[in-house]
PDB file of N, CA and C in Angstrom:
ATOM      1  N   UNK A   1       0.837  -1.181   0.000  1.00  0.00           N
ATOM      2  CA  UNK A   1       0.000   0.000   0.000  1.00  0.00           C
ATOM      3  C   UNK A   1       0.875   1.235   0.000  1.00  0.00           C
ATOM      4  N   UNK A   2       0.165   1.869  -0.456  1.00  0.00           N
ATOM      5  CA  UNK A   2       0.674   3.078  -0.583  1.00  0.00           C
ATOM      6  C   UNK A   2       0.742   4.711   0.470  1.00  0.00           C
ATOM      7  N   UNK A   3      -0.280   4.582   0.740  1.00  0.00           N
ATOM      8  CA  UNK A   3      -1.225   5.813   1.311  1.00  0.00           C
ATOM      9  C   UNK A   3      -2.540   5.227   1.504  1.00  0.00           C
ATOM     10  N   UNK A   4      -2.688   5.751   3.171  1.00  0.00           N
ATOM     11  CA  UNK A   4      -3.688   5.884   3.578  1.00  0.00           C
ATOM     12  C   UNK A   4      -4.541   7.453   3.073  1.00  0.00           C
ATOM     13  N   UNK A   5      -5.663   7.238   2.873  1.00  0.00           N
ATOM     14  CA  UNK A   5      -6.763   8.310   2.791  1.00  0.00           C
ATOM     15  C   UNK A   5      -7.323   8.703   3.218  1.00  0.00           C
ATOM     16  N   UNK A   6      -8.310   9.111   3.673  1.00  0.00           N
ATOM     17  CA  UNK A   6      -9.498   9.365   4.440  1.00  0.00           C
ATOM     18  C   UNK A   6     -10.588  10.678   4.243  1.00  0.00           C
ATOM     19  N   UNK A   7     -11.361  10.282   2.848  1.00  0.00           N
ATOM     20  CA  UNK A   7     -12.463  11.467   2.033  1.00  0.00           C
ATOM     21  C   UNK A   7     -12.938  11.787   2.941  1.00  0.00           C
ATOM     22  N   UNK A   8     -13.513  13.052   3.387  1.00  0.00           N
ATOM     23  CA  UNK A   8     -14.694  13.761   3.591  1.00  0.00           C
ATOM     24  C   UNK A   8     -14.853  14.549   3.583  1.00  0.00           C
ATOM     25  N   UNK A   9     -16.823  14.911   3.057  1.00  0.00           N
ATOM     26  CA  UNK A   9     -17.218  15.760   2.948  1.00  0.00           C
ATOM     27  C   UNK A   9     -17.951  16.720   4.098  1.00  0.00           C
ATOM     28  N   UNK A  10     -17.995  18.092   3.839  1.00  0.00           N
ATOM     29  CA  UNK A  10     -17.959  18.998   4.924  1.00  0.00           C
ATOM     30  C   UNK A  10     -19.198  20.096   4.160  1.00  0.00           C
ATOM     31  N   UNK A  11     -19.776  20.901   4.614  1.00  0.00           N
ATOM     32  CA  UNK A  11     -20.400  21.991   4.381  1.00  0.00           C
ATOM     33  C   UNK A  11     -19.685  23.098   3.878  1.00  0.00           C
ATOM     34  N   UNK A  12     -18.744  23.342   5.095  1.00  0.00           N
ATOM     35  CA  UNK A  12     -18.267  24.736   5.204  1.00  0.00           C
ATOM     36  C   UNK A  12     -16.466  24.168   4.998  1.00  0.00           C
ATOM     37  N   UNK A  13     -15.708  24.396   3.344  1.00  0.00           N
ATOM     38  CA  UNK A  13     -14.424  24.330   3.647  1.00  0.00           C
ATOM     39  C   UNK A  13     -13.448  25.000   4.307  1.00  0.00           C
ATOM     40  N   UNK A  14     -14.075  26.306   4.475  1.00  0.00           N
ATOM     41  CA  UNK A  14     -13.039  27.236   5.085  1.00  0.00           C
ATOM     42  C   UNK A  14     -12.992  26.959   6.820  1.00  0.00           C
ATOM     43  N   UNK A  15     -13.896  26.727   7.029  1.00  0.00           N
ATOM     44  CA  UNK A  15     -14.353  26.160   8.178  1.00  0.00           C
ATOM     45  C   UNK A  15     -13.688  25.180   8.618  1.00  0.00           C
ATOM     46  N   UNK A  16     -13.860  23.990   8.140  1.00  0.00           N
ATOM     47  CA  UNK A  16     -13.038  22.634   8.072  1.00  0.00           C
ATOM     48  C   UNK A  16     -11.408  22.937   8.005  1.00  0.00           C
ATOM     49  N   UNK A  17     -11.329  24.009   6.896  1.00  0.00           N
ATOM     50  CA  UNK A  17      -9.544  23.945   6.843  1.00  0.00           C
ATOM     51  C   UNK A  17      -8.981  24.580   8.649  1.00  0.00           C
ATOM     52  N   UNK A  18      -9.718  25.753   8.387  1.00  0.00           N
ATOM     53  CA  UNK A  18      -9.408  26.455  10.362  1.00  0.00           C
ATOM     54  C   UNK A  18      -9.394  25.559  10.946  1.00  0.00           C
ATOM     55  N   UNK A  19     -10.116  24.472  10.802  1.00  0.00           N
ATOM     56  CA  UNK A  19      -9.989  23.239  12.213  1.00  0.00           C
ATOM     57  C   UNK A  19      -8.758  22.197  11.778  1.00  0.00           C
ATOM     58  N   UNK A  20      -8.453  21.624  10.900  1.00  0.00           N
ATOM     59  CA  UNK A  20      -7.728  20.742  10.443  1.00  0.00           C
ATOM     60  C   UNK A  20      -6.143  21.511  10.853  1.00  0.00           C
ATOM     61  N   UNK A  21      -6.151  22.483   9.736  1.00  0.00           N
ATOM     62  CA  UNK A  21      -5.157  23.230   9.696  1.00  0.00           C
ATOM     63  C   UNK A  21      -4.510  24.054  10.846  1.00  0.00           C
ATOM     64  N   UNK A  22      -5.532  24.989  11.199  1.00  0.00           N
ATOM     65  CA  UNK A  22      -5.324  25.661  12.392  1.00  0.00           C
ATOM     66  C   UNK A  22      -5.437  25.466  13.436  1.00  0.00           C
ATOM     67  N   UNK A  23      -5.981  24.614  13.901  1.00  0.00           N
ATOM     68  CA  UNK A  23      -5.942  23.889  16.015  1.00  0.00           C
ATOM     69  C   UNK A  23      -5.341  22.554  15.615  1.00  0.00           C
ATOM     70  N   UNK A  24      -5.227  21.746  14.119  1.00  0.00           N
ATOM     71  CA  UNK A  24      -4.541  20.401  14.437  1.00  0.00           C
ATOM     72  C   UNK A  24      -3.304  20.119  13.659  1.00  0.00           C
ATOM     73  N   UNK A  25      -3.294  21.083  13.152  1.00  0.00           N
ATOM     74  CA  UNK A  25      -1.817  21.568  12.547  1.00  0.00           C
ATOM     75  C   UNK A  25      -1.465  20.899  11.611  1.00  0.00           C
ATOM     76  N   UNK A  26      -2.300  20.071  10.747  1.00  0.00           N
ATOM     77  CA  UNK A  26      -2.000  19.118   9.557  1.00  0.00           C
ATOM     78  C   UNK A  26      -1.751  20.194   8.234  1.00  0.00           C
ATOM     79  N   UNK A  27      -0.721  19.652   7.427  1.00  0.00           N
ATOM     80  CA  UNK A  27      -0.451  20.243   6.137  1.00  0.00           C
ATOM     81  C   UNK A  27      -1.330  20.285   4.789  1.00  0.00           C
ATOM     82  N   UNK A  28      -1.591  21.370   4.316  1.00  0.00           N
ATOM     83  CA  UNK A  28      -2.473  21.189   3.159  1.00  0.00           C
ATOM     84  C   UNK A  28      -0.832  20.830   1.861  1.00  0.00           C
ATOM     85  N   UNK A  29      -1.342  19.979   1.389  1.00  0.00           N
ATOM     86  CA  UNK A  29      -0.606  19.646   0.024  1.00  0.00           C
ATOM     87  C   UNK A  29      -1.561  19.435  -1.453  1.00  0.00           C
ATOM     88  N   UNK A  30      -2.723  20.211  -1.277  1.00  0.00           N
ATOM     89  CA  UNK A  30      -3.530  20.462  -2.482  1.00  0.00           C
ATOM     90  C   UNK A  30      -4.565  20.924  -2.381  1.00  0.00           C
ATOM     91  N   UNK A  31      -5.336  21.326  -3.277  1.00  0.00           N
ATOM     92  CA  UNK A  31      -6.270  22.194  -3.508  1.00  0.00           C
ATOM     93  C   UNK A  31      -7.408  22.582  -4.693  1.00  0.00           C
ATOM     94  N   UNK A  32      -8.419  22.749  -5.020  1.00  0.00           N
ATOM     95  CA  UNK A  32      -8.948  22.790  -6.264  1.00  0.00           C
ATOM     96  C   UNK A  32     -10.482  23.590  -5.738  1.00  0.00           C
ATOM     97  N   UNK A  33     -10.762  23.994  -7.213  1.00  0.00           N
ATOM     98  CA  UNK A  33     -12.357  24.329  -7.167  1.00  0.00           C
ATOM     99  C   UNK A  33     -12.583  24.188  -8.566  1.00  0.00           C
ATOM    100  N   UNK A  34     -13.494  22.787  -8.718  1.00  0.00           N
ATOM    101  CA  UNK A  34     -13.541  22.705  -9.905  1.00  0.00           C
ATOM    102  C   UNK A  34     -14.879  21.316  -9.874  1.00  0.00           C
ATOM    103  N   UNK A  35     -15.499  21.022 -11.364  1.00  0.00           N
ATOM    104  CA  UNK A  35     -16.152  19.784 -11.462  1.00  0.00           C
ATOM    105  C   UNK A  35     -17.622  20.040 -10.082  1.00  0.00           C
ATOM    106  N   UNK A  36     -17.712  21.331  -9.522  1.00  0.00           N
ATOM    107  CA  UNK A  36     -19.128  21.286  -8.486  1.00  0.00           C
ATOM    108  C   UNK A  36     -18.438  20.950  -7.070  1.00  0.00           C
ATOM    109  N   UNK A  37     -17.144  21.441  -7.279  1.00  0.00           N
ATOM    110  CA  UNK A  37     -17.399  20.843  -5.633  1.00  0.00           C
ATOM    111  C   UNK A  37     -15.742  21.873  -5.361  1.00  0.00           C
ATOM    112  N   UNK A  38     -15.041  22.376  -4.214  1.00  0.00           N
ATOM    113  CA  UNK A  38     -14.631  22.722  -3.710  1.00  0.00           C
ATOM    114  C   UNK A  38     -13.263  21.654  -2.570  1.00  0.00           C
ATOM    115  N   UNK A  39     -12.163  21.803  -2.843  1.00  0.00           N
ATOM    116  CA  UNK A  39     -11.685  20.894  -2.144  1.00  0.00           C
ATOM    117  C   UNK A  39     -10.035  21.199  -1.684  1.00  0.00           C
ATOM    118  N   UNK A  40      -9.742  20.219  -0.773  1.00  0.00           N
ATOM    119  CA  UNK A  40      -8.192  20.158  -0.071  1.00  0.00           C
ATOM    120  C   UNK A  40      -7.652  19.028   0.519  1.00  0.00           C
ATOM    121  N   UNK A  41      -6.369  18.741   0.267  1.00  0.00           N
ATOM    122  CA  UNK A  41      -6.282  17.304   0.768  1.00  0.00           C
ATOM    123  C   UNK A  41      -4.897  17.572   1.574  1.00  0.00           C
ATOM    124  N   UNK A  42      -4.986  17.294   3.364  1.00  0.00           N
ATOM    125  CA  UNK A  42      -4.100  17.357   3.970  1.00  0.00           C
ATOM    126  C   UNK A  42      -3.147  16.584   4.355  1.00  0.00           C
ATOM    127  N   UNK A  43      -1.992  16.300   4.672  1.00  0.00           N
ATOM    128  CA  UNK A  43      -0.814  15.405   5.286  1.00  0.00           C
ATOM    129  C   UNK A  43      -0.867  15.327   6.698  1.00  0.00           C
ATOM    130  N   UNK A  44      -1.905  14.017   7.168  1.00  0.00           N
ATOM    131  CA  UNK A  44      -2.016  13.777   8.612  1.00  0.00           C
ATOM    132  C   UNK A  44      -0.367  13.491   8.813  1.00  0.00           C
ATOM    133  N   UNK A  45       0.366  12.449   8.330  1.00  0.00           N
ATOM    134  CA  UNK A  45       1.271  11.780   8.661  1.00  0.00           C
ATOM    135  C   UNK A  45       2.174  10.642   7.975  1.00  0.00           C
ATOM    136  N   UNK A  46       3.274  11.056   7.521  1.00  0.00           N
ATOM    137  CA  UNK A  46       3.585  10.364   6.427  1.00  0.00           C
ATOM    138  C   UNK A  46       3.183   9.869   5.641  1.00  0.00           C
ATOM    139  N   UNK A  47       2.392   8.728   5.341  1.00  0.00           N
ATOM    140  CA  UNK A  47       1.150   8.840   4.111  1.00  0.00           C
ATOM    141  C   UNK A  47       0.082   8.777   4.112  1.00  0.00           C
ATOM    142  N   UNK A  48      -0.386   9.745   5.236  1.00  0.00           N
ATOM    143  CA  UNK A  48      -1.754   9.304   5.712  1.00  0.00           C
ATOM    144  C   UNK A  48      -2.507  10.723   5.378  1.00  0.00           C
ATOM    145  N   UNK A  49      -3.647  10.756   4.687  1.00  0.00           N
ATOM    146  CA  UNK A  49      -4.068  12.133   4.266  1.00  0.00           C
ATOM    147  C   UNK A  49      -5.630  12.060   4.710  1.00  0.00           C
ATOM    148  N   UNK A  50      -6.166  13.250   4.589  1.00  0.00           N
ATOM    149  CA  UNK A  50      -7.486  13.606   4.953  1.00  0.00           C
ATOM    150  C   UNK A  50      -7.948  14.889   3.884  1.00  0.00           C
ATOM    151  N   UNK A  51      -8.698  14.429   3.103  1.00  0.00           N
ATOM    152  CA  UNK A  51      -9.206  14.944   1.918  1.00  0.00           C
ATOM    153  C   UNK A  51     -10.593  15.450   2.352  1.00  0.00           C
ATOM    154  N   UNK A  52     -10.597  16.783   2.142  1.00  0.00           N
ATOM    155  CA  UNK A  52     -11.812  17.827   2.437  1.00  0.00           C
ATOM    156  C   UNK A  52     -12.637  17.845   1.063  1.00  0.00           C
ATOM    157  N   UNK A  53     -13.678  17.969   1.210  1.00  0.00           N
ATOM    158  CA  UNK A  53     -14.458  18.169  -0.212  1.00  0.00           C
ATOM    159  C   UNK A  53     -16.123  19.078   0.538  1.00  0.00           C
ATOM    160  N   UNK A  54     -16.149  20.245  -0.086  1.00  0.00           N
ATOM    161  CA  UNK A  54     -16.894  20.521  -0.444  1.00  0.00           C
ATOM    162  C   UNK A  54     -17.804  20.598  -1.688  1.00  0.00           C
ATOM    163  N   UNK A  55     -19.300  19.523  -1.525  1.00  0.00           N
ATOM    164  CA  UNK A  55     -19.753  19.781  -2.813  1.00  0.00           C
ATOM    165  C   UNK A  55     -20.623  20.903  -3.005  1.00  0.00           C
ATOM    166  N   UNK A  56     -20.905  21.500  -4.181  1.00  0.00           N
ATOM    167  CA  UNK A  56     -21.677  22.580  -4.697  1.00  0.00           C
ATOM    168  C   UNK A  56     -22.671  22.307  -5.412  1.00  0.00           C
ATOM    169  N   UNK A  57     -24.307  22.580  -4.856  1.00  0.00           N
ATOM    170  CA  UNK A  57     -25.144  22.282  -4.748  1.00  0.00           C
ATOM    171  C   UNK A  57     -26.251  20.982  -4.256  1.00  0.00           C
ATOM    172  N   UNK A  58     -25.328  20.752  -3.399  1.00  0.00           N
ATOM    173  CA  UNK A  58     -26.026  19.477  -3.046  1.00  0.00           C
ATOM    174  C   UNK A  58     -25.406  19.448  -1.198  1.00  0.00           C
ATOM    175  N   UNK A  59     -26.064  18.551  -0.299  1.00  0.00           N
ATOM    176  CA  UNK A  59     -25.319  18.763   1.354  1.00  0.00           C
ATOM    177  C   UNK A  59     -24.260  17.494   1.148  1.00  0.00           C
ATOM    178  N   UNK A  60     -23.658  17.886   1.767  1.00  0.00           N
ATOM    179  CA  UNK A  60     -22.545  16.755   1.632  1.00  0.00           C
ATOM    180  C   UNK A  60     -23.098  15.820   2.630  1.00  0.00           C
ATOM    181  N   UNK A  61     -22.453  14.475   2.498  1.00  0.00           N
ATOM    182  CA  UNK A  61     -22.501  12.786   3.156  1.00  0.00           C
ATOM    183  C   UNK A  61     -22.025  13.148   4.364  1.00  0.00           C
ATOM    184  N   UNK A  62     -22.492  12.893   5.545  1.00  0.00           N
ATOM    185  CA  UNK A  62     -21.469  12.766   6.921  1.00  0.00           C
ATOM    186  C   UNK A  62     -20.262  11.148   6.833  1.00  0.00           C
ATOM    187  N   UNK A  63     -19.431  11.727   6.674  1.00  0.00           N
ATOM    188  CA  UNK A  63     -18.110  10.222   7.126  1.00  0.00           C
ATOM    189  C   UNK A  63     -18.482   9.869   7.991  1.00  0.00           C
ATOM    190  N   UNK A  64     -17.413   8.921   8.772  1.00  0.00           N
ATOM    191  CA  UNK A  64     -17.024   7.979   9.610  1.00  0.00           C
ATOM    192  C   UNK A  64     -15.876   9.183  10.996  1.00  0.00           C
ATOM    193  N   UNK A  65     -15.916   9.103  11.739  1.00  0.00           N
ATOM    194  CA  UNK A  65     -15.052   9.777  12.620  1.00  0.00           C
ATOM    195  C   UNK A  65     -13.802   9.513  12.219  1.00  0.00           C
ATOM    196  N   UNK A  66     -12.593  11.039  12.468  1.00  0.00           N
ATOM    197  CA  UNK A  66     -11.659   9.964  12.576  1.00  0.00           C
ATOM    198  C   UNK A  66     -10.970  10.380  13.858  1.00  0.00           C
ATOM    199  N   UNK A  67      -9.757   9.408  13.798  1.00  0.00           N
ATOM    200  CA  UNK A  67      -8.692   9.522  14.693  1.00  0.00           C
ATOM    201  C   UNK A  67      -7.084   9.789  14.687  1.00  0.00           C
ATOM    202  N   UNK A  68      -6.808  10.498  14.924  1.00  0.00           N
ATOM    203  CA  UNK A  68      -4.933  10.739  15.039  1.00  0.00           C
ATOM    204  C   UNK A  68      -4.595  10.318  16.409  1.00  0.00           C
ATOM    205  N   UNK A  69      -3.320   9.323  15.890  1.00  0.00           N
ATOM    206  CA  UNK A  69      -2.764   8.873  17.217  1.00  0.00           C
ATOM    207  C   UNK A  69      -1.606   9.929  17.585  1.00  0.00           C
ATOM    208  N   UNK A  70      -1.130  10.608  18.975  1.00  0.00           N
ATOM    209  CA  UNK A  70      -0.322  11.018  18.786  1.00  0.00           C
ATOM    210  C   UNK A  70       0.607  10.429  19.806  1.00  0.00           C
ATOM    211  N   UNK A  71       2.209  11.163  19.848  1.00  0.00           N
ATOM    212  CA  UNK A  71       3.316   9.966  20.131  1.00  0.00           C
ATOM    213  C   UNK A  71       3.350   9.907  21.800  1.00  0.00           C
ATOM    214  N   UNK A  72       2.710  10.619  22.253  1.00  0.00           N
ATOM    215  CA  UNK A  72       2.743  10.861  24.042  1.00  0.00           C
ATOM    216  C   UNK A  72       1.325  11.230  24.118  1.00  0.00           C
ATOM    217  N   UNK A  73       1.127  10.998  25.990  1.00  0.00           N
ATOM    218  CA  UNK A  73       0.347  12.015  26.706  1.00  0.00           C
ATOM    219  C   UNK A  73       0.700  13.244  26.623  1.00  0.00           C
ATOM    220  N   UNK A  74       1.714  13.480  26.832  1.00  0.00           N
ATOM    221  CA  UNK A  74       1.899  14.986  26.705  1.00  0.00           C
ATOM    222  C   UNK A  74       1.539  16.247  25.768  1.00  0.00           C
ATOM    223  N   UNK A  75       1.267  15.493  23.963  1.00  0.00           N
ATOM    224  CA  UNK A  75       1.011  15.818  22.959  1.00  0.00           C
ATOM    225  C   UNK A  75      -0.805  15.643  23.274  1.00  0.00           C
ATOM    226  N   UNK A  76      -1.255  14.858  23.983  1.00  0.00           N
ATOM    227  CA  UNK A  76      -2.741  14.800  24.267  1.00  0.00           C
ATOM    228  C   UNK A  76      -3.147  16.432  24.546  1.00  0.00           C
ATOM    229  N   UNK A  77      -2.249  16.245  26.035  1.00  0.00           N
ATOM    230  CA  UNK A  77      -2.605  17.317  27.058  1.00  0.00           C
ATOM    231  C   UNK A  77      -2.535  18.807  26.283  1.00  0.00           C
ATOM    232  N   UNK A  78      -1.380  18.751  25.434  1.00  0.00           N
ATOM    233  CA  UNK A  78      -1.034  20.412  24.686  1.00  0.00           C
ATOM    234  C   UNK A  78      -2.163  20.542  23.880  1.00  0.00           C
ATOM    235  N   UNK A  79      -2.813  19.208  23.127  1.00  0.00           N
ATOM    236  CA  UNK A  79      -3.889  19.677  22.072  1.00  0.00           C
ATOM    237  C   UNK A  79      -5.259  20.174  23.508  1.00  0.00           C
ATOM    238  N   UNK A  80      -5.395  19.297  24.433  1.00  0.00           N
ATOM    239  CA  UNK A  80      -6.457  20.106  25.148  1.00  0.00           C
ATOM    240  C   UNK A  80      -6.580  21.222  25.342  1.00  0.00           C
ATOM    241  N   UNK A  81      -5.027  21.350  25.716  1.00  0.00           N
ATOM    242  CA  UNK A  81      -5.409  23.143  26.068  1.00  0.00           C
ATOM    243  C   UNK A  81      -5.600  23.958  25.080  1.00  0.00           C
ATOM    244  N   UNK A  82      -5.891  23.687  23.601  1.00  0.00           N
ATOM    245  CA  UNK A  82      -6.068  24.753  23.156  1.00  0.00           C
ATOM    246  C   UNK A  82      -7.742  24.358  22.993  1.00  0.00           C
ATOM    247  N   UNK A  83      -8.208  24.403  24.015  1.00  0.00           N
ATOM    248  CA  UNK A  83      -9.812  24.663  24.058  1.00  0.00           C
ATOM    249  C   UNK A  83     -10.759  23.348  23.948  1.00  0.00           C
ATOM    250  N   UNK A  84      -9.970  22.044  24.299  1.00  0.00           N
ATOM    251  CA  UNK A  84     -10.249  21.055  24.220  1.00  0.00           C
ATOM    252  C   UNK A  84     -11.084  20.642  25.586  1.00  0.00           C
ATOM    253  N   UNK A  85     -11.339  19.128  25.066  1.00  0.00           N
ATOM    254  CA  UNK A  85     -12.019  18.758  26.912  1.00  0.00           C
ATOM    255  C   UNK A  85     -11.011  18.116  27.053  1.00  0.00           C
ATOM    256  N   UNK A  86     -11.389  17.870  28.245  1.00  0.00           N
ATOM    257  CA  UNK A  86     -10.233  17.012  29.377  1.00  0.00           C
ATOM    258  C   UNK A  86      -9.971  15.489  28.893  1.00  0.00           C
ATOM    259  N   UNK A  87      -8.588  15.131  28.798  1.00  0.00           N
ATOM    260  CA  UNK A  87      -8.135  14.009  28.062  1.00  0.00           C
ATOM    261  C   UNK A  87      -8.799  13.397  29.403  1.00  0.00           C
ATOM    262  N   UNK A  88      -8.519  11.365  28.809  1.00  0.00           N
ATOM    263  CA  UNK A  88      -9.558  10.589  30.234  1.00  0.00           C
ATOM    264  C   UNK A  88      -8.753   9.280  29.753  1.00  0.00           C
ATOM    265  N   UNK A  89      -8.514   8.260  30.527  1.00  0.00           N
ATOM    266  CA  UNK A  89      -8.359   6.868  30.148  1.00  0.00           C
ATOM    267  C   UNK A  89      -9.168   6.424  29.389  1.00  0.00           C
ATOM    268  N   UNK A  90      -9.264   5.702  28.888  1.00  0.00           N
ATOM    269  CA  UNK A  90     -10.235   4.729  28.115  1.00  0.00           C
ATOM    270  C   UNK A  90     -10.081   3.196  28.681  1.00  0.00           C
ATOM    271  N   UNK A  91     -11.613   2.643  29.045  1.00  0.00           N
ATOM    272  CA  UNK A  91     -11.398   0.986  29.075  1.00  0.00           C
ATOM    273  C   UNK A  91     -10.604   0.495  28.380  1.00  0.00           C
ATOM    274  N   UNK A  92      -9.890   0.458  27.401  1.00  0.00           N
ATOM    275  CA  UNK A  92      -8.794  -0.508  27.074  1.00  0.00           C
ATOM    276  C   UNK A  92      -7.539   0.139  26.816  1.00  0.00           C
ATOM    277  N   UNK A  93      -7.712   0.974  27.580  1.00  0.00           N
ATOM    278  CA  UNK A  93      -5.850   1.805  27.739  1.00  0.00           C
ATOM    279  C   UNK A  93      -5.342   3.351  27.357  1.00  0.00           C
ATOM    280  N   UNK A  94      -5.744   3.510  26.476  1.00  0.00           N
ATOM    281  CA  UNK A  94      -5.693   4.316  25.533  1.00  0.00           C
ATOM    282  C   UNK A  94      -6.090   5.756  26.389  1.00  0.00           C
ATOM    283  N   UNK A  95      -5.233   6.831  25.957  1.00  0.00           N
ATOM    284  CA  UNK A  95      -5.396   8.150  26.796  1.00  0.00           C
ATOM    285  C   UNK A  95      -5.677   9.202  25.979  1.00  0.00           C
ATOM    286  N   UNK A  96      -7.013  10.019  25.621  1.00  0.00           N
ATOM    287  CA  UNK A  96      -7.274  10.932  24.679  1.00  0.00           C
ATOM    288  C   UNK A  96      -8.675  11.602  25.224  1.00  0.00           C
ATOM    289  N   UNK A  97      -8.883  12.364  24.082  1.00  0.00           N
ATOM    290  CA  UNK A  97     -10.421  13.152  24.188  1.00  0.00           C
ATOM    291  C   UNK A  97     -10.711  12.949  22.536  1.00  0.00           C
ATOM    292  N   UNK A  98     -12.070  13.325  22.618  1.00  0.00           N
ATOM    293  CA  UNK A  98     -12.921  13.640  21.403  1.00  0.00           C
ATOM    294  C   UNK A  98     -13.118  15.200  21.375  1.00  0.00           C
ATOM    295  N   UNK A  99     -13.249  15.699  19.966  1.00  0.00           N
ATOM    296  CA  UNK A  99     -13.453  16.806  19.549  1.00  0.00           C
ATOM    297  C   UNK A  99     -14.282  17.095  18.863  1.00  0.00           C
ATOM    298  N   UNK A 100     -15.356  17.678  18.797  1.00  0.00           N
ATOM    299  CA  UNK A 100     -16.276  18.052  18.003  1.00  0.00           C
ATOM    300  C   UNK A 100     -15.965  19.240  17.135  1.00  0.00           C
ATOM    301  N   UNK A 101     -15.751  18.259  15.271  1.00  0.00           N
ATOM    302  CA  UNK A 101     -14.970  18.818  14.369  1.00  0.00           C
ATOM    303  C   UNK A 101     -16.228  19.515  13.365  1.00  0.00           C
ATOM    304  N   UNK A 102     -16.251  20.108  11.744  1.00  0.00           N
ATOM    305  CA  UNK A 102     -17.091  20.674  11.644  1.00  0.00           C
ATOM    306  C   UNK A 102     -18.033  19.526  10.792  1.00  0.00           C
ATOM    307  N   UNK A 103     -18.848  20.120  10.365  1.00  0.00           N
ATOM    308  CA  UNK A 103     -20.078  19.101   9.580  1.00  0.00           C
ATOM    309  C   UNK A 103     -20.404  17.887  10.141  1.00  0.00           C
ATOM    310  N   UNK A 104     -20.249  18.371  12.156  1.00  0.00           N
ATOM    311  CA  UNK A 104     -21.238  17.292  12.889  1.00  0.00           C
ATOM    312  C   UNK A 104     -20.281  15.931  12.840  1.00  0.00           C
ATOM    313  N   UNK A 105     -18.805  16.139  12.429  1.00  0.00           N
ATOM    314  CA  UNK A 105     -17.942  15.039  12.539  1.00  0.00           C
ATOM    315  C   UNK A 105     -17.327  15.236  14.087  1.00  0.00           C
ATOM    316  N   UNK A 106     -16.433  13.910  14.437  1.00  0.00           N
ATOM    317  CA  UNK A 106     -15.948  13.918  15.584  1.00  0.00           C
ATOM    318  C   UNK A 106     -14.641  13.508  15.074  1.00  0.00           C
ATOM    319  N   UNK A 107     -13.513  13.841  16.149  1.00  0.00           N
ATOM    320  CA  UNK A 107     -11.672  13.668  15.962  1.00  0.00           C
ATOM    321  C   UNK A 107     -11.849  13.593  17.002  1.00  0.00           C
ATOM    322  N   UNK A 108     -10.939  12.344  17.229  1.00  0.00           N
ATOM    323  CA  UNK A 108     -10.217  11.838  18.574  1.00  0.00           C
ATOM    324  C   UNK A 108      -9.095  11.814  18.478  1.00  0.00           C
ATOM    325  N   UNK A 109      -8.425  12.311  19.458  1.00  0.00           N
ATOM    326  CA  UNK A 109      -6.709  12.831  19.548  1.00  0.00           C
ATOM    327  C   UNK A 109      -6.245  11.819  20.654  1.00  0.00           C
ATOM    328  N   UNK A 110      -5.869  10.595  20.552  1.00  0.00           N
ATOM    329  CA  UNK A 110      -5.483   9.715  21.174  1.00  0.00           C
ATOM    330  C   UNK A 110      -3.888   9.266  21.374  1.00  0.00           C
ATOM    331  N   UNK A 111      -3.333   8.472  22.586  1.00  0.00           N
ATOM    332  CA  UNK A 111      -1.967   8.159  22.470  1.00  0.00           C
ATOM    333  C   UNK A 111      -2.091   6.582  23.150  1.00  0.00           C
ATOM    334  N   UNK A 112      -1.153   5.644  22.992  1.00  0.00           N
ATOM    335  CA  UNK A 112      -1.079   4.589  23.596  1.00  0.00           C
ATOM    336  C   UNK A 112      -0.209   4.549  24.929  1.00  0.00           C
ATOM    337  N   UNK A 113       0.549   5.837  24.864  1.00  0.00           N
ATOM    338  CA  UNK A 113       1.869   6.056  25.626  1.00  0.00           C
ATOM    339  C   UNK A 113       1.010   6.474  27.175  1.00  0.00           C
ATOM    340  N   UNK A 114       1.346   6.215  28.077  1.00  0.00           N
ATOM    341  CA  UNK A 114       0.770   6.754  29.729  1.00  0.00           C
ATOM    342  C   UNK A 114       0.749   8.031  30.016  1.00  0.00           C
ATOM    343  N   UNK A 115      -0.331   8.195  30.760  1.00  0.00           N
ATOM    344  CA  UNK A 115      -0.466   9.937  31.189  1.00  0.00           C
ATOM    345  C   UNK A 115       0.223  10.233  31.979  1.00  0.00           C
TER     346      UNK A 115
END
């Protein structure tokens, strides 16, 4: 394999990019407005991307949630504070929070590493 992906569609792109881009700090490496629809595709992590699409004239599909693992608790705790909820254990180990991202999606900012 090559690259991981992960499409979705959003309402509001500018919206979506401020959140992706600006509180989760992922890289845009493309861009278009073309064919009815509006779009950007970011660099979660070495080949792992998250492709924004706004379509034009029609509501876009709600995805699937996603998730970024990151390499510590500590990287948990810094994303909370920028306006996050309070990271928590999870029943099977795992130390993170959920975020309520735009177009009614959810991101979970998770680590395997101890709080």
């Amino acid at each position: 394999m090559k690259a991981l992906w992960l499409p979705f569609e959003v309402s509001d792109l500018d919206g979506a990019l401020a959140f992706y881009e600006g509180r989760l700090g992922l890289a845009r490496t493309d861009a278009w407005t073309r064919d009815g629809e509006r779009g950007a595709v970011l660099r979660a992590a070495g080949s792992a991307y998250v492709e924004l699409v706004e379509p034009i004239g029609r509501a876009p599909v709600r995805g699937a949630p996603l998730a970024f693992e990151l390499a510590s608790a500590a990287e948990v705790d810094a994303f909370a504070r920028l306006d996050g909820p309070a990271p928590h254990r999870y029943p099977r180990g795992h130390y993170g929070f959920v975020l309520p991202a735009p177009a009614g999606a959810e991101v979970m900012l998770w680590s395997e590493a101890g709080a």
